[in-house]
N, C-alpha and C. Protein backbone atom coordinates (compact mmCIF):
# COMPACT_ATOMS: atom_id res chain seq x y z
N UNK A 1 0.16 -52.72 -32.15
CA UNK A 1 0.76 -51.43 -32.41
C UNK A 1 0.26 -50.45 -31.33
N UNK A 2 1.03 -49.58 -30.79
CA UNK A 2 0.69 -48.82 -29.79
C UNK A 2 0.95 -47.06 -30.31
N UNK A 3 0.01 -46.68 -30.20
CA UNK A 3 0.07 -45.28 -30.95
C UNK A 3 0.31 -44.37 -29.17
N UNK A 4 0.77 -43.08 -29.60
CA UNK A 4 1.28 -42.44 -28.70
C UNK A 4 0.28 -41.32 -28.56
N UNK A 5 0.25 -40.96 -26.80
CA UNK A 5 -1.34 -40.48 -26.37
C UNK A 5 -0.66 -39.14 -26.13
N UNK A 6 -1.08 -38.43 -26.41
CA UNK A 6 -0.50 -37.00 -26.52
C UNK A 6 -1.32 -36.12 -25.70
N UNK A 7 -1.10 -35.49 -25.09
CA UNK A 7 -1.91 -34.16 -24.22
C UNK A 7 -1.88 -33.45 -25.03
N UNK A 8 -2.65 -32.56 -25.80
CA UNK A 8 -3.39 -31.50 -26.82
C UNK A 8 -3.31 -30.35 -25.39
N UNK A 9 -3.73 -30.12 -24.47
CA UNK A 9 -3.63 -29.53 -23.23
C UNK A 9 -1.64 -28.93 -23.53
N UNK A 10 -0.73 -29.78 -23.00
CA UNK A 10 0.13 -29.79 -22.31
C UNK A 10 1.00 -28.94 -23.87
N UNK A 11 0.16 -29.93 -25.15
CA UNK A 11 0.90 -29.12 -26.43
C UNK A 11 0.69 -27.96 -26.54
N UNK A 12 -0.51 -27.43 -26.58
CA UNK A 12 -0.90 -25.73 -26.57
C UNK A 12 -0.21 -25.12 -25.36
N UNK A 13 0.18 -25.31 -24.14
CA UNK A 13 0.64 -24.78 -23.50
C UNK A 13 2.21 -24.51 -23.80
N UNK A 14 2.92 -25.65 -24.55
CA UNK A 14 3.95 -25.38 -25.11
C UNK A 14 4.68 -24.63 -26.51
N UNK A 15 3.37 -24.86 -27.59
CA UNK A 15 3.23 -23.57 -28.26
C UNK A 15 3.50 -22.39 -28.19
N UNK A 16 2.21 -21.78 -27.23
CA UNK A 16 2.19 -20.21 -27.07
C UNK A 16 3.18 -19.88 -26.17
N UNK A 17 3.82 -20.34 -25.09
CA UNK A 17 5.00 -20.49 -24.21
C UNK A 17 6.13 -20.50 -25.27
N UNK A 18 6.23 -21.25 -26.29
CA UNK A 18 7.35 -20.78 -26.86
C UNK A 18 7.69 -19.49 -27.90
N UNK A 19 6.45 -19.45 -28.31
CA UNK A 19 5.91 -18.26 -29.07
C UNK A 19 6.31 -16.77 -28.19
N UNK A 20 5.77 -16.75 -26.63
CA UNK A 20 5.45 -15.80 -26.27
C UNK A 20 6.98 -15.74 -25.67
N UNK A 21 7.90 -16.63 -25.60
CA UNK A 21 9.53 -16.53 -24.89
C UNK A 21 10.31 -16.02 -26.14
N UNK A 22 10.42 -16.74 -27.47
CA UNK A 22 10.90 -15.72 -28.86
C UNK A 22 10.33 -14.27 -29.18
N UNK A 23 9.34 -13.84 -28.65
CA UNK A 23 9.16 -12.29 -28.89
C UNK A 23 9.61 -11.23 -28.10
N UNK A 24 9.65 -12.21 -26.42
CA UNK A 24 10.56 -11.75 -25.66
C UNK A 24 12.02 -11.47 -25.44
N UNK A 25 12.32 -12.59 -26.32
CA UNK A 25 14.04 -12.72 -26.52
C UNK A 25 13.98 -11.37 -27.37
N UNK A 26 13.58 -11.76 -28.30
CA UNK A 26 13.76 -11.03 -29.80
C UNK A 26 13.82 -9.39 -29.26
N UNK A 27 12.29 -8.74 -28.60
CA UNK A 27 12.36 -7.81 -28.12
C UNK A 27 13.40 -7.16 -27.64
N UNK A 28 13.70 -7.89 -26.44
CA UNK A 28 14.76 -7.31 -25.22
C UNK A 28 16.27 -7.23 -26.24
N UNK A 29 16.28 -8.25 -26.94
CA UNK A 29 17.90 -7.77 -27.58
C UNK A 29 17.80 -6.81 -28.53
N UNK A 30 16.74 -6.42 -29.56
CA UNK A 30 16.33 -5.38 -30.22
C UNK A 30 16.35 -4.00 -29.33
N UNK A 31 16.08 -4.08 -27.94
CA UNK A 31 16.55 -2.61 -27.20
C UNK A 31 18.02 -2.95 -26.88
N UNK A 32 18.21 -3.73 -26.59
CA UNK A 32 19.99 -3.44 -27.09
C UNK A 32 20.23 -2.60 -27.92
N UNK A 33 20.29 -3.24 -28.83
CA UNK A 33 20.74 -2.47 -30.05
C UNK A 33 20.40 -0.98 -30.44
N UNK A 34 18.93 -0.87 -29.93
CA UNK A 34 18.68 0.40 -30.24
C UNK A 34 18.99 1.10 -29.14
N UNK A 35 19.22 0.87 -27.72
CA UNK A 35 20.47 2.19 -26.89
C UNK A 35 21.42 1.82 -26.90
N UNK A 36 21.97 1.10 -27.83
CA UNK A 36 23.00 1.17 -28.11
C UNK A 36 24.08 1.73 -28.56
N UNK A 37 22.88 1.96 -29.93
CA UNK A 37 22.91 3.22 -31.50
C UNK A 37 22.39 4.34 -30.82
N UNK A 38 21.56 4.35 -30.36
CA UNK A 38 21.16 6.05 -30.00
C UNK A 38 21.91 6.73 -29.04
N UNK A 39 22.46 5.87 -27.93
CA UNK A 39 23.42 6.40 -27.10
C UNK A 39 24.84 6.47 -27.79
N UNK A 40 25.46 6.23 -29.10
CA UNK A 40 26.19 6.35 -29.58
C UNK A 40 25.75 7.92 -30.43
N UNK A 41 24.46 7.64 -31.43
CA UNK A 41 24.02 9.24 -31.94
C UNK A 41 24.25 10.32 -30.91
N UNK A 42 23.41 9.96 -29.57
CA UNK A 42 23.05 11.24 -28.86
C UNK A 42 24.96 11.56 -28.28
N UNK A 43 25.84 10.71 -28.16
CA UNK A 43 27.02 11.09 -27.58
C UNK A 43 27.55 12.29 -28.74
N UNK A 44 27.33 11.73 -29.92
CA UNK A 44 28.33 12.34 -31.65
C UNK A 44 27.74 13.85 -31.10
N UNK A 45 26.66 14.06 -30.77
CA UNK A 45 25.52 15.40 -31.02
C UNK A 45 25.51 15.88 -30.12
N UNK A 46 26.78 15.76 -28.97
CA UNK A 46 26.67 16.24 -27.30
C UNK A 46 25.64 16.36 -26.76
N UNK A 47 24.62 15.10 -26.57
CA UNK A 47 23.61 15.28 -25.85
C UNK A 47 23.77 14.70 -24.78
N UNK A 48 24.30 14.54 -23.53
CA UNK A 48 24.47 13.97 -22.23
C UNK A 48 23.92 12.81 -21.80
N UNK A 49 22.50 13.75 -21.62
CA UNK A 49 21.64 13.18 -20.84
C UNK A 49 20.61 11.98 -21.68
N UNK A 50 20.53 12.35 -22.88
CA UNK A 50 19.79 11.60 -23.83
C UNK A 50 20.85 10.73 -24.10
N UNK A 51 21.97 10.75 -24.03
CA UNK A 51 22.94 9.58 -23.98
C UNK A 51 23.26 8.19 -22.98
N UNK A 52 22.90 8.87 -21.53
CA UNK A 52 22.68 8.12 -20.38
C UNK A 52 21.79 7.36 -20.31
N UNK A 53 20.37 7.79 -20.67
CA UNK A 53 19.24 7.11 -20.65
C UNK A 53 19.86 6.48 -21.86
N UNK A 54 19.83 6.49 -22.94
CA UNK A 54 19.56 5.26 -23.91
C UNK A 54 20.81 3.93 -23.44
N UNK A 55 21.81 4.55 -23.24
CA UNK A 55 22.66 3.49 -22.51
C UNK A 55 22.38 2.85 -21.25
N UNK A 56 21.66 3.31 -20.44
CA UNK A 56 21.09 2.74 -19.31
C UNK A 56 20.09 2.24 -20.13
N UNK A 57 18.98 2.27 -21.02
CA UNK A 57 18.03 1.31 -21.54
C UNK A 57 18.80 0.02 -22.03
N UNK A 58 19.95 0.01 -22.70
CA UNK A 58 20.92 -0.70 -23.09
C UNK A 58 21.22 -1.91 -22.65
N UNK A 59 21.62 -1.06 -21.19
CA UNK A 59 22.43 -1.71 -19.89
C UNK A 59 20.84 -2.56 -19.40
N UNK A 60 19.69 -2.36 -19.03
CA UNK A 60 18.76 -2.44 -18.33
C UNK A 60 18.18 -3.72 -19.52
N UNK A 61 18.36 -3.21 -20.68
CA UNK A 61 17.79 -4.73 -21.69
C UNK A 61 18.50 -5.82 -21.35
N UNK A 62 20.13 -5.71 -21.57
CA UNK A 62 20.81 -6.85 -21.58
C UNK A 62 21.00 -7.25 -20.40
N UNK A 63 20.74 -6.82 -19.68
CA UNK A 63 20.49 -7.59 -18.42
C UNK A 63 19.27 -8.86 -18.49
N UNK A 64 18.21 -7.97 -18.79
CA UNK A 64 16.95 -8.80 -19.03
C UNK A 64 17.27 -10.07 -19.86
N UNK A 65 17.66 -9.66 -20.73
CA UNK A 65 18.24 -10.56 -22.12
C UNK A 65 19.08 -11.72 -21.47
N UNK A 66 19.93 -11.49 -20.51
CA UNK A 66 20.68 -12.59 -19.81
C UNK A 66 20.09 -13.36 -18.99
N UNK A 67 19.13 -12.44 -18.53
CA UNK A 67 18.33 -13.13 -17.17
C UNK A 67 17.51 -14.14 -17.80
N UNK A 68 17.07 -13.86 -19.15
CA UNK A 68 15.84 -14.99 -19.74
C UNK A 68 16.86 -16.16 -20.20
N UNK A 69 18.08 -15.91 -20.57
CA UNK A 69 18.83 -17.09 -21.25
C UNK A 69 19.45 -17.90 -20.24
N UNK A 70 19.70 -17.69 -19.06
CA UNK A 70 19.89 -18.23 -17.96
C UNK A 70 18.98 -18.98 -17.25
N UNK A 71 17.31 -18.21 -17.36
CA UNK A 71 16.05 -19.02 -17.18
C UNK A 71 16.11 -20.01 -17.85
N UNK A 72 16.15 -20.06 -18.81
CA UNK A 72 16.04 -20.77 -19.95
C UNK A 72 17.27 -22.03 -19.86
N UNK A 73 17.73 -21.59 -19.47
CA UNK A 73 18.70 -22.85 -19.71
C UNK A 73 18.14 -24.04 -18.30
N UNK A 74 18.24 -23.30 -17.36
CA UNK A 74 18.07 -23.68 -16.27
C UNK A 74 16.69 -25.15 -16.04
N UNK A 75 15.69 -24.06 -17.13
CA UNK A 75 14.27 -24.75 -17.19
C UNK A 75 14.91 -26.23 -18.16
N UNK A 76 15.90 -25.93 -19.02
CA UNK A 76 15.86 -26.99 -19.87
C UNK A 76 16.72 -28.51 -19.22
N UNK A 77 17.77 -27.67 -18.09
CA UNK A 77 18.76 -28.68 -17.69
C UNK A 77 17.91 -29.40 -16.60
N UNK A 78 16.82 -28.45 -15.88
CA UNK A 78 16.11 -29.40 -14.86
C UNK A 78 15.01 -30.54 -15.23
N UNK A 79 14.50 -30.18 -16.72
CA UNK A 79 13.76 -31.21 -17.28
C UNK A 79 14.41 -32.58 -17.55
């Protein structure tokens, strides 16, 4: 019987790596949403400029947000 030799090393590195890529996801699309909504509030309440910024935070998350899911894929198709 041959039991299977596992790197304890290579597993913890894949753990907290996945841990620390879901808080990142999670994060960055959570500012979506929220200049999303606030640049929608600050537009209702004619606020301009407080409208720009939260939509540019918006614009500036989901970017991020794409850029990691594209990493991500990339890392998985080259393995």
């Amino acid at each position: 019987m041959t039991l299977a030799a596992i790197d304890v090393g290579r597993l913890f590195e894949l753990a907290w790596a996945s841990v620390l890529a879901g808080i990142a996801v999670a994060f960055c699309f959570s500012l979506v949403i929220v200049g999303a909504a606030r640049a929608q509030d600050c537009r209702r309440n004619r606020r301009a400029g407080s409208a720009t910024a939260y939509a540019a935070l918006s614009v500036l998350a989901g970017v991020v947000f794409i850029g990691i899911a594209v990493f991500a894929i990339s890392v998985i198709t080259t393995k």
